[in-house]
C-alpha atoms as a PDB file:
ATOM      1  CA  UNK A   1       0.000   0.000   0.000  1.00  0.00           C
ATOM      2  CA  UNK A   2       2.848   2.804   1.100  1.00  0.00           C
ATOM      3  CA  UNK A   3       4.640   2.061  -1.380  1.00  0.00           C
ATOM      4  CA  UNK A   4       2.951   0.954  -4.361  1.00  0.00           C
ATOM      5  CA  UNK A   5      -1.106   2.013  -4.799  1.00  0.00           C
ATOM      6  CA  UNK A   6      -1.501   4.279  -1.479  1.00  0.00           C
ATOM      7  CA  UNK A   7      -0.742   7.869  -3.002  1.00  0.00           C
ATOM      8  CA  UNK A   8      -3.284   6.747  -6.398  1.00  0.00           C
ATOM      9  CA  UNK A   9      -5.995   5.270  -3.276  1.00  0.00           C
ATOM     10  CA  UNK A  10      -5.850   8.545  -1.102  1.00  0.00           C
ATOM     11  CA  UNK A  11      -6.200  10.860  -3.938  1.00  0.00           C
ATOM     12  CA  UNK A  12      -9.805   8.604  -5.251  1.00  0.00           C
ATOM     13  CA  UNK A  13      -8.685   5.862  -7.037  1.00  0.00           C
ATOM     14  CA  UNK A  14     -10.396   2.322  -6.693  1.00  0.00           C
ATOM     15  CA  UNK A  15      -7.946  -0.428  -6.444  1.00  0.00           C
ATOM     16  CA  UNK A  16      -9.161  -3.883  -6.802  1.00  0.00           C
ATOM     17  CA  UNK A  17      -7.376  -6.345  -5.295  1.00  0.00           C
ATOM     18  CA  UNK A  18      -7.146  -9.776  -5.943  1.00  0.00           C
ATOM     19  CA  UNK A  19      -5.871 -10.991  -2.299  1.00  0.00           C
ATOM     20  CA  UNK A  20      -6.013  -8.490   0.631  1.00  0.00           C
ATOM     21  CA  UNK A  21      -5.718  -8.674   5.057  1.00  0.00           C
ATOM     22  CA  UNK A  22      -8.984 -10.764   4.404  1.00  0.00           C
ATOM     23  CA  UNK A  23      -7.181 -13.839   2.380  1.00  0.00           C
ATOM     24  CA  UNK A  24      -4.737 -13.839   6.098  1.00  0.00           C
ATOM     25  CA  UNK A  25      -8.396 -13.999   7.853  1.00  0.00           C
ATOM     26  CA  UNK A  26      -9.543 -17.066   5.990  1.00  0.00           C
ATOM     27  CA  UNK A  27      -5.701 -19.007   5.933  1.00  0.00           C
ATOM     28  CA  UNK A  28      -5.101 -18.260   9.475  1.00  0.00           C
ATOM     29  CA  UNK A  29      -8.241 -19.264  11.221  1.00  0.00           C
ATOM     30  CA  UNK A  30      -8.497 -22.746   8.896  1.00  0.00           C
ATOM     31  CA  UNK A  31      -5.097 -23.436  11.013  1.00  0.00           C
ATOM     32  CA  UNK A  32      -6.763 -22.548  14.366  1.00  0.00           C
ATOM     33  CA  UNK A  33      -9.830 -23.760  16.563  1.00  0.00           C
ATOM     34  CA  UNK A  34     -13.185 -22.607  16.099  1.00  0.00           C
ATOM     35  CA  UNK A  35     -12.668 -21.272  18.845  1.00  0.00           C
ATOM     36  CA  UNK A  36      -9.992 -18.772  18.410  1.00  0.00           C
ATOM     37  CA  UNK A  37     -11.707 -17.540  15.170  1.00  0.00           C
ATOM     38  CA  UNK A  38     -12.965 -14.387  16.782  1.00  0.00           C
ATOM     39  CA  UNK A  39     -10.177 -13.439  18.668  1.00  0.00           C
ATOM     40  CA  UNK A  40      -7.945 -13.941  15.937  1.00  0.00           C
ATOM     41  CA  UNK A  41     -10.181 -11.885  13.220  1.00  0.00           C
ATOM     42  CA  UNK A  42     -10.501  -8.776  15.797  1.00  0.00           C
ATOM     43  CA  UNK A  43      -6.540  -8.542  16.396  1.00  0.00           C
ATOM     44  CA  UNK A  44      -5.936  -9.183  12.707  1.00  0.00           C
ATOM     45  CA  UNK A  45      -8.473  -6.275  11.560  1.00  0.00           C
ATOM     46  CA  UNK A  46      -6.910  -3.833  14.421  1.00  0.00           C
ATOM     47  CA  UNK A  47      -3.155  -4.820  12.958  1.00  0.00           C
ATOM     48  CA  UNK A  48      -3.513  -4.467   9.730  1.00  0.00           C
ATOM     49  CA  UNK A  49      -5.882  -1.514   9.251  1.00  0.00           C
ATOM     50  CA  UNK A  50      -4.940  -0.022  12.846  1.00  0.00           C
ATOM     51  CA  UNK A  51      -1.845  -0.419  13.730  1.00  0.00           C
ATOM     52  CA  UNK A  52      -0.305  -0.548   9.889  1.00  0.00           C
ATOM     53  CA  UNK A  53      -2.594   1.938   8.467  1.00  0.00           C
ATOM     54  CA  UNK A  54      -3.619   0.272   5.962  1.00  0.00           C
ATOM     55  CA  UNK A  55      -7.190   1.008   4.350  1.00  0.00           C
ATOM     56  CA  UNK A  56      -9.797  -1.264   5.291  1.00  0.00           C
ATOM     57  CA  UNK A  57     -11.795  -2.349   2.335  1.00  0.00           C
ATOM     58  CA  UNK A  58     -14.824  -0.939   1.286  1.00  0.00           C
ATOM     59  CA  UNK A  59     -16.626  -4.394  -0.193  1.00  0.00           C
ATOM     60  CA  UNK A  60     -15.078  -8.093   0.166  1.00  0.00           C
ATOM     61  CA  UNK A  61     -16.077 -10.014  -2.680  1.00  0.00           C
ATOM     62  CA  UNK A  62     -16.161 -13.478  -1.501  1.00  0.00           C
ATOM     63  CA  UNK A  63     -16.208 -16.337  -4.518  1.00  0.00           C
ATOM     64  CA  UNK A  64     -17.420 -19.491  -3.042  1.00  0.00           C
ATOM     65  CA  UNK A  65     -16.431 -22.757  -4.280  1.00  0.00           C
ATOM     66  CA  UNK A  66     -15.822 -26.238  -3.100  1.00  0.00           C
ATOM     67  CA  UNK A  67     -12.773 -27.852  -2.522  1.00  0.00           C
ATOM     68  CA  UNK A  68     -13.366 -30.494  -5.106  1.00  0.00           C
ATOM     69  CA  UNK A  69     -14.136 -27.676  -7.761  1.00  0.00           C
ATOM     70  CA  UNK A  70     -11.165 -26.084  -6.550  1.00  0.00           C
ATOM     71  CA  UNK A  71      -8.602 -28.977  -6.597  1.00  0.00           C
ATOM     72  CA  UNK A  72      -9.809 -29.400 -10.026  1.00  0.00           C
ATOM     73  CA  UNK A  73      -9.205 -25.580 -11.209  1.00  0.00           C
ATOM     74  CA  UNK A  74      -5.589 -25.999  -9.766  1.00  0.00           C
ATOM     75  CA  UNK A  75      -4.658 -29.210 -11.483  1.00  0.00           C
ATOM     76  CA  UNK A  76      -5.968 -27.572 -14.715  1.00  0.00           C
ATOM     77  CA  UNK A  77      -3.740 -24.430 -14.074  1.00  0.00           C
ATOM     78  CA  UNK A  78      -0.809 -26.617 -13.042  1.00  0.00           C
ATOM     79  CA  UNK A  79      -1.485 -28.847 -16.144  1.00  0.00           C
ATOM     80  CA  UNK A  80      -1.693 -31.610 -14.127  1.00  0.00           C
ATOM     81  CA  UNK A  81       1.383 -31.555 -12.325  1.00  0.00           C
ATOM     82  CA  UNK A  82       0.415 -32.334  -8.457  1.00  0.00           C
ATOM     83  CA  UNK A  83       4.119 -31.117  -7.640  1.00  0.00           C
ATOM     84  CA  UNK A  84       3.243 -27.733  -8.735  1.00  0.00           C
ATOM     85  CA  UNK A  85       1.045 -27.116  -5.741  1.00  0.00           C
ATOM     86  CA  UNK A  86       2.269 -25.699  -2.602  1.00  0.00           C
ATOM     87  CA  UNK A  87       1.665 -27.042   0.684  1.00  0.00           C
ATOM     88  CA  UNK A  88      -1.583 -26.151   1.617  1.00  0.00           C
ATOM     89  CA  UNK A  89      -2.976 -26.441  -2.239  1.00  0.00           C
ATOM     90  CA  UNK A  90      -2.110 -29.962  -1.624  1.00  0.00           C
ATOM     91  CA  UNK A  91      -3.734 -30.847   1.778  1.00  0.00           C
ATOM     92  CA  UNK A  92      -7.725 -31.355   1.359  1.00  0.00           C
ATOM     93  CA  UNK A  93      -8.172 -30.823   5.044  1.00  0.00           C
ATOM     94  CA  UNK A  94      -6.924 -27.912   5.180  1.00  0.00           C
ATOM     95  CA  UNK A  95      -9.031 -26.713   1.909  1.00  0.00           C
ATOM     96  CA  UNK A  96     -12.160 -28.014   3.803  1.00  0.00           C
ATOM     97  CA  UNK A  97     -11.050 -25.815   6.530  1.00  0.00           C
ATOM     98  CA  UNK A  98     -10.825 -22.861   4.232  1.00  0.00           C
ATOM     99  CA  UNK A  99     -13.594 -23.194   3.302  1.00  0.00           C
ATOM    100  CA  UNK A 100     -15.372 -23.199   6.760  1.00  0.00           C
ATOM    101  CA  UNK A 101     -13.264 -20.633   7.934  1.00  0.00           C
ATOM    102  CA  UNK A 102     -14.141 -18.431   4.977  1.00  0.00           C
ATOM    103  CA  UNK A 103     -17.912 -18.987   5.305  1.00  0.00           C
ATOM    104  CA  UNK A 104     -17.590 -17.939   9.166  1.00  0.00           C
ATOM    105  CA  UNK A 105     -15.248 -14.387   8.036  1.00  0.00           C
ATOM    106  CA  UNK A 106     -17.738 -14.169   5.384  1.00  0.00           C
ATOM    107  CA  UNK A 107     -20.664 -14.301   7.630  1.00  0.00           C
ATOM    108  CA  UNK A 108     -19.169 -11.863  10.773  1.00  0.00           C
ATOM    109  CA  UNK A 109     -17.360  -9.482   8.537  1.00  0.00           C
ATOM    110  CA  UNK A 110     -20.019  -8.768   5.435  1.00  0.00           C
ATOM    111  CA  UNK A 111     -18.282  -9.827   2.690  1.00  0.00           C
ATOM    112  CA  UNK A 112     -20.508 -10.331  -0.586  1.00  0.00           C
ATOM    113  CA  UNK A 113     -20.745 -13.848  -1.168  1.00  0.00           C
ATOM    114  CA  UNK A 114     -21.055 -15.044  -4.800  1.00  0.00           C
ATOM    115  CA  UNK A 115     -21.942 -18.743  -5.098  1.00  0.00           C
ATOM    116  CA  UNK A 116     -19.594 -19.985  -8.156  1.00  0.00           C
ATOM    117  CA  UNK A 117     -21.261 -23.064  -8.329  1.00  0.00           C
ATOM    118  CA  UNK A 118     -24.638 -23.981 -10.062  1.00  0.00           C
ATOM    119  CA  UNK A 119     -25.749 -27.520 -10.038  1.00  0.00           C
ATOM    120  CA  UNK A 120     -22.277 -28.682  -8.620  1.00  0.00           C
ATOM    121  CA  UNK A 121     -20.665 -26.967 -12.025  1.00  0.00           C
ATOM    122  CA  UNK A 122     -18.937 -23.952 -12.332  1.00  0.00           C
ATOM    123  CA  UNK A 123     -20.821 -20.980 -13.323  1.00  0.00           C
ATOM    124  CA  UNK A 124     -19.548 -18.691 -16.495  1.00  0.00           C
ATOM    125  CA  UNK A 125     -17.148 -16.105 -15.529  1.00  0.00           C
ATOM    126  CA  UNK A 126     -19.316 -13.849 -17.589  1.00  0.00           C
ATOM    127  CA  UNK A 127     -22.176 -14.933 -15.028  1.00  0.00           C
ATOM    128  CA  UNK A 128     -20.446 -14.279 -12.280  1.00  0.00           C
ATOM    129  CA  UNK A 129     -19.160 -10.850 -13.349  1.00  0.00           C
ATOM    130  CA  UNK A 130     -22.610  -9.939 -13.763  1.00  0.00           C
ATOM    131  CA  UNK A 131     -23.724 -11.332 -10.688  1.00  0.00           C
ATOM    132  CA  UNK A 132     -20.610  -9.023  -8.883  1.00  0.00           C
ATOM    133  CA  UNK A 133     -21.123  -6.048 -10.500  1.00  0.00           C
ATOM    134  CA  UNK A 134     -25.198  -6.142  -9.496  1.00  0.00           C
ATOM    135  CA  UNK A 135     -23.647  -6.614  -6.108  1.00  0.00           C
ATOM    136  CA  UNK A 136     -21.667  -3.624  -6.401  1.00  0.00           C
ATOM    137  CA  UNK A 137     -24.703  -1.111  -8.336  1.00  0.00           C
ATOM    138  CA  UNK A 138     -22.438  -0.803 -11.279  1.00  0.00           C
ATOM    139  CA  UNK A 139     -23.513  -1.004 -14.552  1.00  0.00           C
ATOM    140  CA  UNK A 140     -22.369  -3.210 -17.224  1.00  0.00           C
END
C-alpha cells in the first residue's frame, strides 16, 4: 500500500485487489480452533488496518467454491502436475477448513458472497461478473 497504490488510493482511485488482510483472515483461522476464530479476526483487523494503516476495504467479494471444484481448477492451471502445488494447495483438510473458515469471516465481517457453483458446475465467468457487479450497483 505505502509504497505501491496508497498515493493513487488517497487521492480517489479504486484499487481492486485480488488478495487483501482478508485472504490472512480465511488461511489463518483454517489453522486454528473454532474457537480462536474471533479473537484472531478482531486482532488481525486492528493490525492491519490499525496499527499498519492500511485502508480497510470498502466491499469483500467473496467467490465461493468447493474444494473439489477447486482442486480441479488448480490441477488444470498446473497442467496436471500435483508437484506444482504448494503445501496447503495440496492438503484437502486444510481446503475443507478454508472453506469453513471463509464462510464464518464471510458471515461476521459482510463480505458479498457469490456462489460460483450452479448444479455442482462452475458458473460462467461472464455470469459471475454480472452477478458481482449487481452486487456492487455498477452497470455493465
Amino acid at each position: 500500500f505505502k509504497t505501491d497504490w496508497g498515493g493513487f488510493y488517497l487521492e480517489g482511485g479504486t484499487v481492486v485487489a485480488d488478495r487483501y488482510a482478508t485472504s490472512n483472515a480465511i488461511h489463518q483461522c483454517a489453522k486454528l480452533p473454532e474457537t480462536e476464530w474471533e479473537q484472531y479476526l478482531n486482532w488481525l483487523n486492528s493490525y492491519e488496518y490499525g496499527l499498519l494503516g492500511i485502508p480497510a476495504p470498502d466491499a469483500v467479494i467473496y467467490l465461493r467454491t468447493e474444494p473439489e471444484i477447486s482442486q480441479a481448477l488448480m490441477s488444470v492451471r498446473y497442467g496436471g502436475d500435483e508437484g506444482k502445488k504448494d503445501i496447503h494447495e495440496k492438503d484437502p483438510g486444510f481446503q475443507v477448513r478454508s472453506l469453513k473458515a471463509a464462510d464464518w469471516c464471510a458471515a461476521v465481517s459482510g463480505w458479498l458472497t457469490v456462489e460460483c457453483l450452479s448444479g455442482g458446475k462452475m458458473r460462467s465467468v461472464e455470469d459471475i461478473h454480472r452477478e458481482i457487479l449487481g452486487l456492487l450497483n455498477i452497470d455493465n
